[in-house]
Protein backbone atom coordinates (compact mmCIF):
# COMPACT_ATOMS: atom_id res chain seq x y z
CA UNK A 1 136.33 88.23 93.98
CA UNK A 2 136.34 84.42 94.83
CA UNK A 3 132.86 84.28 95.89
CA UNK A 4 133.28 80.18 96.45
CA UNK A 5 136.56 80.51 98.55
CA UNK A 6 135.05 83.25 100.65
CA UNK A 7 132.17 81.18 101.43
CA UNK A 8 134.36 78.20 101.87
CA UNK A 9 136.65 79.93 104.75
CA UNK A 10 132.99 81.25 106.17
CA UNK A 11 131.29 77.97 106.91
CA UNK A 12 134.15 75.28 106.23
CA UNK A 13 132.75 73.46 102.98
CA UNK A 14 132.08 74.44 99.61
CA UNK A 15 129.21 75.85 98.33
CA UNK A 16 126.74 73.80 96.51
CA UNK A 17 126.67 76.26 93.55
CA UNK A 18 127.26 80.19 92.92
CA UNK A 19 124.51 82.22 91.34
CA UNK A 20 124.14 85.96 90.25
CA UNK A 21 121.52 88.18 89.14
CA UNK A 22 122.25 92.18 87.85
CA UNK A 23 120.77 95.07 88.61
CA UNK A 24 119.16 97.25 86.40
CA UNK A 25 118.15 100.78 84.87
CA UNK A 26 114.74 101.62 83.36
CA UNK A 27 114.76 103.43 79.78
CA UNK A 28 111.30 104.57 80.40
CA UNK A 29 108.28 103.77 82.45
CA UNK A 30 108.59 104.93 85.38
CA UNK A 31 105.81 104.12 88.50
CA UNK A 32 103.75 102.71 86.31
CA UNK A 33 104.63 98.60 87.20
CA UNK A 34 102.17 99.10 90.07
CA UNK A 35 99.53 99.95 87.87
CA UNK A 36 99.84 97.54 85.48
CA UNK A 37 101.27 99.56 83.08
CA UNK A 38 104.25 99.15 80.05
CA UNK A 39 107.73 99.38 81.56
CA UNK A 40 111.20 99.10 79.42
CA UNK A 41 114.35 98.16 81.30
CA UNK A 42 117.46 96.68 80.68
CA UNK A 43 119.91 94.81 82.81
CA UNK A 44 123.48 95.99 84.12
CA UNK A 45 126.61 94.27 83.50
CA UNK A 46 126.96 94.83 87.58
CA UNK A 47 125.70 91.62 89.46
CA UNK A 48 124.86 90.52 92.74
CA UNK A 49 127.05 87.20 93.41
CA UNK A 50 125.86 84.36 95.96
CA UNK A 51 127.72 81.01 96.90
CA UNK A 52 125.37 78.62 98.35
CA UNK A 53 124.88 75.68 100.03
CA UNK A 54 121.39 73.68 101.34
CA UNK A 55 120.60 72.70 104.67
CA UNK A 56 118.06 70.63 106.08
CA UNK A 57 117.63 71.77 109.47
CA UNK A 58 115.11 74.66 109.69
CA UNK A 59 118.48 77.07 109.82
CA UNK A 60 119.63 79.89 107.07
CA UNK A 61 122.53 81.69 107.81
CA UNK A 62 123.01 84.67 105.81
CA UNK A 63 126.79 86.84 105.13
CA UNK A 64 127.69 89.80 103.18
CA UNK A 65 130.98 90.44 102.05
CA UNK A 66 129.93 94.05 101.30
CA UNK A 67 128.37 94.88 104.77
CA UNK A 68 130.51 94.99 108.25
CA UNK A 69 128.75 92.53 110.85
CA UNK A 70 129.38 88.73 111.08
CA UNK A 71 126.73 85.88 109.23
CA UNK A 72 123.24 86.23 110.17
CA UNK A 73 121.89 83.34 111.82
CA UNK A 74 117.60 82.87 111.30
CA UNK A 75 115.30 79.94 111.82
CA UNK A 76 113.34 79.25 108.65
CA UNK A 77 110.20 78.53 110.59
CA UNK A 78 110.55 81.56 112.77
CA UNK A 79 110.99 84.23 110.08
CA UNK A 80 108.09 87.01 110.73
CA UNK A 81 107.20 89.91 107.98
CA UNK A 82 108.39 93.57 108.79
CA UNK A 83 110.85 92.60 111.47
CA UNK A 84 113.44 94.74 110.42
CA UNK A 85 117.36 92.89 109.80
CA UNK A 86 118.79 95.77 107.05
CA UNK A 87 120.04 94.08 104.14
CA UNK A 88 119.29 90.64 105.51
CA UNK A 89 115.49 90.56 105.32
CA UNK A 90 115.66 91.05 101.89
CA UNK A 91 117.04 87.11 100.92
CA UNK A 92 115.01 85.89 104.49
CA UNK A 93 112.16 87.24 103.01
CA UNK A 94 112.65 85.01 99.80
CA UNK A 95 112.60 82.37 102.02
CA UNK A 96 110.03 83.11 104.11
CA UNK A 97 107.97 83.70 100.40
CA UNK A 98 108.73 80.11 99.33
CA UNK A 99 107.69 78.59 102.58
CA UNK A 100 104.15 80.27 102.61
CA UNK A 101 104.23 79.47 99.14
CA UNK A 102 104.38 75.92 100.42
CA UNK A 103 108.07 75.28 98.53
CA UNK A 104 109.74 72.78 101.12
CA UNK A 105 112.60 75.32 101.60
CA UNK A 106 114.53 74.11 105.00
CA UNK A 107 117.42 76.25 105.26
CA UNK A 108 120.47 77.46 103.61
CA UNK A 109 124.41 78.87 104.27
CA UNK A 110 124.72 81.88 101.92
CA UNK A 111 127.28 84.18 101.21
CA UNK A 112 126.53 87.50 98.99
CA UNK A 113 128.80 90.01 97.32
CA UNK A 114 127.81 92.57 94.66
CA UNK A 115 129.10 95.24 92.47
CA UNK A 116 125.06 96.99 92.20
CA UNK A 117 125.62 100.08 93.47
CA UNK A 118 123.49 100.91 96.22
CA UNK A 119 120.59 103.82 96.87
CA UNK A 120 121.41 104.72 93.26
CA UNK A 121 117.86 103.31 91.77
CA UNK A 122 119.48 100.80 89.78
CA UNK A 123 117.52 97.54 91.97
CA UNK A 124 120.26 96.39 94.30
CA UNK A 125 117.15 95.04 96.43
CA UNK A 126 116.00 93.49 93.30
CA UNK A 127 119.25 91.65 92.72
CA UNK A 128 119.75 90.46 96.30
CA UNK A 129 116.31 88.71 96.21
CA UNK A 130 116.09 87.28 92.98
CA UNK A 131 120.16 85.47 92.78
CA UNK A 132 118.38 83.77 96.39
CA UNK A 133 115.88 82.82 94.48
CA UNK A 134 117.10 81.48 91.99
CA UNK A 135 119.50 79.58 93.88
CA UNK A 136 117.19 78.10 96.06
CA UNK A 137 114.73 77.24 92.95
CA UNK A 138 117.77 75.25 92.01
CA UNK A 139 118.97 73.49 95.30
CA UNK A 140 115.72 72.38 95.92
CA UNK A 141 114.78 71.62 92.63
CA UNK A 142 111.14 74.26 92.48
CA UNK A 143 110.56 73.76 89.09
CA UNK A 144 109.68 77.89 89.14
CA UNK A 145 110.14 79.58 85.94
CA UNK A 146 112.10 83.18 85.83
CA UNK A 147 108.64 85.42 86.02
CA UNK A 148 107.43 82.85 89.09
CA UNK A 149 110.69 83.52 91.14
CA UNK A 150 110.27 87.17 90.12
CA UNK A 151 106.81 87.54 91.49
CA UNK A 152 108.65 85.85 94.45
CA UNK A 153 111.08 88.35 94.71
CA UNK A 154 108.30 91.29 94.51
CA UNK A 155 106.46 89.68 97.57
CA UNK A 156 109.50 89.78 99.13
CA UNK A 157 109.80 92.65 99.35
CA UNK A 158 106.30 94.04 99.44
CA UNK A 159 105.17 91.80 102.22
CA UNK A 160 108.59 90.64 104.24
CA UNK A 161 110.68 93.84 104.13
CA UNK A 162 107.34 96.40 103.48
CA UNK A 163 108.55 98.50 100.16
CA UNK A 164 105.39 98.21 97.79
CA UNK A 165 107.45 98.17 94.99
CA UNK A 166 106.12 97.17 91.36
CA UNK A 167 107.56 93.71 89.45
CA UNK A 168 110.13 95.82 87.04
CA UNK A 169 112.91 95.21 88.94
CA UNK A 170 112.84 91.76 89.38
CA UNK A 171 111.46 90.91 86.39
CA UNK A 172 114.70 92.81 84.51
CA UNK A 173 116.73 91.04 87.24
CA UNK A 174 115.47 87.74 86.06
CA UNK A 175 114.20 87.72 82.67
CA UNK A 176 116.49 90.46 80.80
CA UNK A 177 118.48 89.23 78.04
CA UNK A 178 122.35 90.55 76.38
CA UNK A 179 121.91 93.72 73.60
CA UNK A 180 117.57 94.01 74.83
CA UNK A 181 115.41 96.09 76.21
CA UNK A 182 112.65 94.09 78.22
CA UNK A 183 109.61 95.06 77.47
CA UNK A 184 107.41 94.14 79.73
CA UNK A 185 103.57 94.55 80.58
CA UNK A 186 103.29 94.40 84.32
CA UNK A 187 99.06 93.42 83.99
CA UNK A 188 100.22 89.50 82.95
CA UNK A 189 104.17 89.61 83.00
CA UNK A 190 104.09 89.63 79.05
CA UNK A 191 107.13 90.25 77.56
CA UNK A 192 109.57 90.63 74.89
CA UNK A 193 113.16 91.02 74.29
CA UNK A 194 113.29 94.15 72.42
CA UNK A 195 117.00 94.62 70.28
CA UNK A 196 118.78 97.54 71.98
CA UNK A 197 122.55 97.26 70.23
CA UNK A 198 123.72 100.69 70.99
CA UNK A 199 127.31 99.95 70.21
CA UNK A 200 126.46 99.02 66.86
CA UNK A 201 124.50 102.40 65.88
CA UNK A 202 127.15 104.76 67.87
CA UNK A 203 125.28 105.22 70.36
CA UNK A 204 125.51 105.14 74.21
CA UNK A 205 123.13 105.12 77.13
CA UNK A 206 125.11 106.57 80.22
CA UNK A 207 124.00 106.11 84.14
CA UNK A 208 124.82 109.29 86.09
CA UNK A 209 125.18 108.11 89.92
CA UNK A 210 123.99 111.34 91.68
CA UNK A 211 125.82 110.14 94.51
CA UNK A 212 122.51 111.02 96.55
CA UNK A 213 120.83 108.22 98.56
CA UNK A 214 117.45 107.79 98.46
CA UNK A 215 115.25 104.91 100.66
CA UNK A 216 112.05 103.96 99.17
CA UNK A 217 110.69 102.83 102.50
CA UNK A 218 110.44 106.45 103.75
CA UNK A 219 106.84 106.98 102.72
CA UNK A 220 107.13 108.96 99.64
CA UNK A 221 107.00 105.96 97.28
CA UNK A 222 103.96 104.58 98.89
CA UNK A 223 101.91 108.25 99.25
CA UNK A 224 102.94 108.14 94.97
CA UNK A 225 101.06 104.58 94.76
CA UNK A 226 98.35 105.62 97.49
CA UNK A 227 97.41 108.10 95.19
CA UNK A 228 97.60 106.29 92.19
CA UNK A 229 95.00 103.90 93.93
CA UNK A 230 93.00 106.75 94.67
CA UNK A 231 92.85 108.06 90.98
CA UNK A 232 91.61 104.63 89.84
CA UNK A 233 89.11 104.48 92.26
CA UNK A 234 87.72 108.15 91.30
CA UNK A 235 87.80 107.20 87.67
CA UNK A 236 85.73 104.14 88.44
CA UNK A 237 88.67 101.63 86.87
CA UNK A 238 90.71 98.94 88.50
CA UNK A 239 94.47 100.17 87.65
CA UNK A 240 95.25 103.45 85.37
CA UNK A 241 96.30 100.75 83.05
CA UNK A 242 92.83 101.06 81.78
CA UNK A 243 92.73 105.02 81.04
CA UNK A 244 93.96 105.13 77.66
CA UNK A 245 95.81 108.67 76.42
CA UNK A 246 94.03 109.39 74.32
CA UNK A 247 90.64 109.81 76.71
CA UNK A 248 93.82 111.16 79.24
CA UNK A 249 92.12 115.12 79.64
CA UNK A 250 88.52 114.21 79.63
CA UNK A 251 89.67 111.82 82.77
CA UNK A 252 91.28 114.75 84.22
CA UNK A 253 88.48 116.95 84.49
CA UNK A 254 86.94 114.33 86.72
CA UNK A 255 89.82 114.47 89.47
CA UNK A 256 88.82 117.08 91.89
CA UNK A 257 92.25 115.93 93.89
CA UNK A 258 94.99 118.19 92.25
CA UNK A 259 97.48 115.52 93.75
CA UNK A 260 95.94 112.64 92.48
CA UNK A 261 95.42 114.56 89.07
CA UNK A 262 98.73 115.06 88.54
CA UNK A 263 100.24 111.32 89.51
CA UNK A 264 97.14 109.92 87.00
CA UNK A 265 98.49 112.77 84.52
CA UNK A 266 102.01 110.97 84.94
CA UNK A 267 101.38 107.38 84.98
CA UNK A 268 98.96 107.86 81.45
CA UNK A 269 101.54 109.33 79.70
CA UNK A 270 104.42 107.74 81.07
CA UNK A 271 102.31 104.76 79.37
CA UNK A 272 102.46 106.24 76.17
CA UNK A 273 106.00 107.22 76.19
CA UNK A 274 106.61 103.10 76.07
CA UNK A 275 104.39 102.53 73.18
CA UNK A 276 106.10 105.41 71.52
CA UNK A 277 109.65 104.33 72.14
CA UNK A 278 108.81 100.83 71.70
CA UNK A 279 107.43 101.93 67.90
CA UNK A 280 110.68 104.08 67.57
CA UNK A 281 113.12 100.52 68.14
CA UNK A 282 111.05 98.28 66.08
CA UNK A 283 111.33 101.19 63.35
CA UNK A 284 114.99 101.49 64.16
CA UNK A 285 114.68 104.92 65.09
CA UNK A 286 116.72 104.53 68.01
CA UNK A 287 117.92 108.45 68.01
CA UNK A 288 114.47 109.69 68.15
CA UNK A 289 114.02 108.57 71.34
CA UNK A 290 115.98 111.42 72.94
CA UNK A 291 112.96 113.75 73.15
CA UNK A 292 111.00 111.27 74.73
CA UNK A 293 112.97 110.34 77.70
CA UNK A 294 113.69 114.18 78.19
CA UNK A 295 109.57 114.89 78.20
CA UNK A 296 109.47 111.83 80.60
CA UNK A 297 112.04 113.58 82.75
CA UNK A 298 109.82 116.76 82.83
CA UNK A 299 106.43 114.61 84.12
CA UNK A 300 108.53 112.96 86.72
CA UNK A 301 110.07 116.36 87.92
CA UNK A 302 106.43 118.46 87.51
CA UNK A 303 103.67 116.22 87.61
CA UNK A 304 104.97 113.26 90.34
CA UNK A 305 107.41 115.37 91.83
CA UNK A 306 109.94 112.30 92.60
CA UNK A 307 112.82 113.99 90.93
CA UNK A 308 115.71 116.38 93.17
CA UNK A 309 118.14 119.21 92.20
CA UNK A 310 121.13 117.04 91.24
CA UNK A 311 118.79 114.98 89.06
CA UNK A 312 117.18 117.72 87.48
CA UNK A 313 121.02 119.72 86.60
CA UNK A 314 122.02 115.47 85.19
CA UNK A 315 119.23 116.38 82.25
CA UNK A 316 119.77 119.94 81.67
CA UNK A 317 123.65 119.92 81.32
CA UNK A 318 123.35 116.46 79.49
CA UNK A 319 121.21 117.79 77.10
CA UNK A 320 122.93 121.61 76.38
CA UNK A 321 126.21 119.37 76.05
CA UNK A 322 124.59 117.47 73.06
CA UNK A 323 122.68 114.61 74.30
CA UNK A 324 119.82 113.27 72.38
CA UNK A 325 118.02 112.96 75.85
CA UNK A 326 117.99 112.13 79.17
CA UNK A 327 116.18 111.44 82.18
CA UNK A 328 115.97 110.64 85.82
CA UNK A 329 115.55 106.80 86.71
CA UNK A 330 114.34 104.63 89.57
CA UNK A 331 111.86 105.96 91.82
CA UNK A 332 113.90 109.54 92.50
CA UNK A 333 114.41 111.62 95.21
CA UNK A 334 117.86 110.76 94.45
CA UNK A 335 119.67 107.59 92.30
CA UNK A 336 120.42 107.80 89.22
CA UNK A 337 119.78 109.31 85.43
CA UNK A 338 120.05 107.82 81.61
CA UNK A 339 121.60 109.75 79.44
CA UNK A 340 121.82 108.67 75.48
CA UNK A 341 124.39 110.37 73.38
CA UNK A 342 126.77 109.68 70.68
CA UNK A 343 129.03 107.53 71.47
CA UNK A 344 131.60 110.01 69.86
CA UNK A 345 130.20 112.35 72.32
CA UNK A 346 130.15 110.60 75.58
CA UNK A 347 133.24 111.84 77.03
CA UNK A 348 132.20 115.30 76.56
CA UNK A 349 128.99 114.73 77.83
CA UNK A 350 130.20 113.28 81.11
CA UNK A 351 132.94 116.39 81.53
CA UNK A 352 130.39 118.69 81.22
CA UNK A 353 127.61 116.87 83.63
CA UNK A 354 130.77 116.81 86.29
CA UNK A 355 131.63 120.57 85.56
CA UNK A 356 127.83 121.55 86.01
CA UNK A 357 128.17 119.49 89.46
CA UNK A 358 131.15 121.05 90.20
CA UNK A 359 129.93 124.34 90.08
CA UNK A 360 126.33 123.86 92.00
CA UNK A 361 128.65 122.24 94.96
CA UNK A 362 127.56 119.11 94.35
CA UNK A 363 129.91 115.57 94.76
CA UNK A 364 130.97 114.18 91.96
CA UNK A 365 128.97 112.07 89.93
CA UNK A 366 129.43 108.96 89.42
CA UNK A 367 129.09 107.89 85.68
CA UNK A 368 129.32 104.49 83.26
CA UNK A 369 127.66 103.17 80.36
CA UNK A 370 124.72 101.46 80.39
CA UNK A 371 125.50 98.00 78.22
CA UNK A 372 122.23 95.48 77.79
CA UNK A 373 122.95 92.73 79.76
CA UNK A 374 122.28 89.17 80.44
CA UNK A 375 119.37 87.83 83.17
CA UNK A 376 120.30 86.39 86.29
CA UNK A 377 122.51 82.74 85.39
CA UNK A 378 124.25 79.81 87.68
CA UNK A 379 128.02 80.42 87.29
């Protein structure tokens, strides 16, 4: 794809620059970025790719090459939170985040392609908002660093478009680095590149593409956080960040909410299972972690109840077929899982995930490897 030619036969010049930022999948650590928890994702080889060019008259026109419909015309100073405009609200709402940040940002031509697949859980959104950003922070010379235009990103999309997502996903976006993990602690955007060579231990981490869509808008992602909220308030403590697992049952017993017991049960120990994993790298016990993302499956699936059929049959015919553990990613009700295997074993594994699919009636999966990839760069 000529992303610069395409946006040259669009508006009639070239662009001032081309950007891209990837999307992501989370190892483990799942709804816990919203309460300041641990989270451990890596970035995708697949990218979201924008040509751009500034403008100085209050105008941003926005096109998709992935998306039927002709360039989206908006006036910088007009731009109003939860206005709807489908995929274009998410790079309008960077702008309009920049402008009530008080970044002189007066208007851009942009033209967007990606290979992120969408409504799989592996931060499309994400990628869309932080390549704008990062383009911008370069046109007009912001001076943000990468967690800055993250956090830019998130209130994107939190305030502008109205998903109350966590930072994860545009922290990977922006931040991750080639053959790491990012570990990253969502309470002060810490981090640390964590090595995560799975080639070089035969080893593979595998995405399984359910094929079902899932829109985190609907509701059921913010009731999750709602009731996260709720727990903290009950147990007297500003995030569940602060409930430690090992005082985990005692704070339990003082949830009278069996709801909000079991999302606190989840978000604890889904805390834990990144310390653990974490310890299992630096040892260079990458094998071992298997059994963890499987028991991180099982909380997602019993305790927060975000996982669905076809992500639930992903782990159990992964893991009869050999794998060392698997798990659903993203925030569910569809998207995607991780599955790590040997890489010896990774053909075998996918056959028998498709047969299993085959057989329930499901569509076929989609499935690649996972490989550790680079943050968001300027071409």
């Amino acid at each position: 794809m000529n992303v610069a030619a395409d946006f040259e036969a669009l508006y009639g010049t070239a662009p001032d620059g081309v950007w891209a930022a990837p999307g992501r999948v989370n190892l483990i650590g799942e709804y816990t970025d919203f309460n300041d928890g641990f989270v451990l994702p890596l970035a995708l080889p697949h990218t979201t790719v924008a040509a751009v060019s500034r403008r100085d008259d209050g105008v941003l026109r926005l096109h998709s090459g992935d998306v039927d419909g002709g360039i989206v015309q908006l006036d910088t100073a007009a731009l109003e939170p939860l206005s709807g405009g489908g995929w274009a609200a998410y790079p309008a709402g960077v702008v309009w985040a920049l402008r009530a940040a008080g970044h002189p940002v007066t208007g851009a031509d942009v033209h967007l392609t990606s290979t992120v697949p969408t409504g799989a859980g592996l931060s499309s959104s994400a990628a869309l908002e932080v390549v704008t950003a990062l383009a911008l922070n370069d046109l007009f010379a912001l001076g943000l660093t990468r967690p800055e235009l993250a956090r830019t990103a998130q209130l994107a999309e939190n305030a502008f478009v109205g998903v109350p997502c966590g930072v994860m996903d545009q922290m990977a976006s922006a931040c991750a680095e080639e053959g790491h993990a990012l570990h990253l602690d969502t309470r002060d955007l810490a981090y640390r590149q964590v090595p995560f060579d799975l080639a070089a231990e035969g080893l593979a981490l595998l995405v399984v593409d359910t094929r079902v869509k899932h829109a985190l808008g609907d509701g059921a992602y913010a009731e999750r956080r709602a009731g996260c909220e709720a727990g903290a308030r009950a147990l007297g403590v500003r995030t569940l960040r602060e409930v430690d697992a090992a005082h985990l049952p005692a704070a339990l017993d003082r949830l009278s909410d069996g709801t909000v017991r079991r999302y606190v049960r989840h978000v604890v120990s889904d805390n834990d299972r990144v310390v653990r994993v974490i310890g299992l790298l630096d040892a260079g016990e990458t094998r071992a972690i298997g059994p963890v993302l499987t028991e991180g499956h099982a909380s997602l699936r019993d305790d927060l109840r975000v996982s669905c059929p076809e992500l639930d049959l992903v782990v159990e015919a992964a893991n009869a077929a050999g794998a060392l553990g698997a798990r659903m990613t993203g925030g569910g009700f569809g998207g995607s899982a991780v599955v790590l295997v040997e890489a010896d074993r990774a053909e075998e594994t996918g056959a028998a995930v498709r047969k299993a699919f085959a057989g329930a009636g499901y569509a076929e999966p989609g499935i690649f490897p996972a490989v550790p990839s680079a943050g968001a760069p300027r071409l």
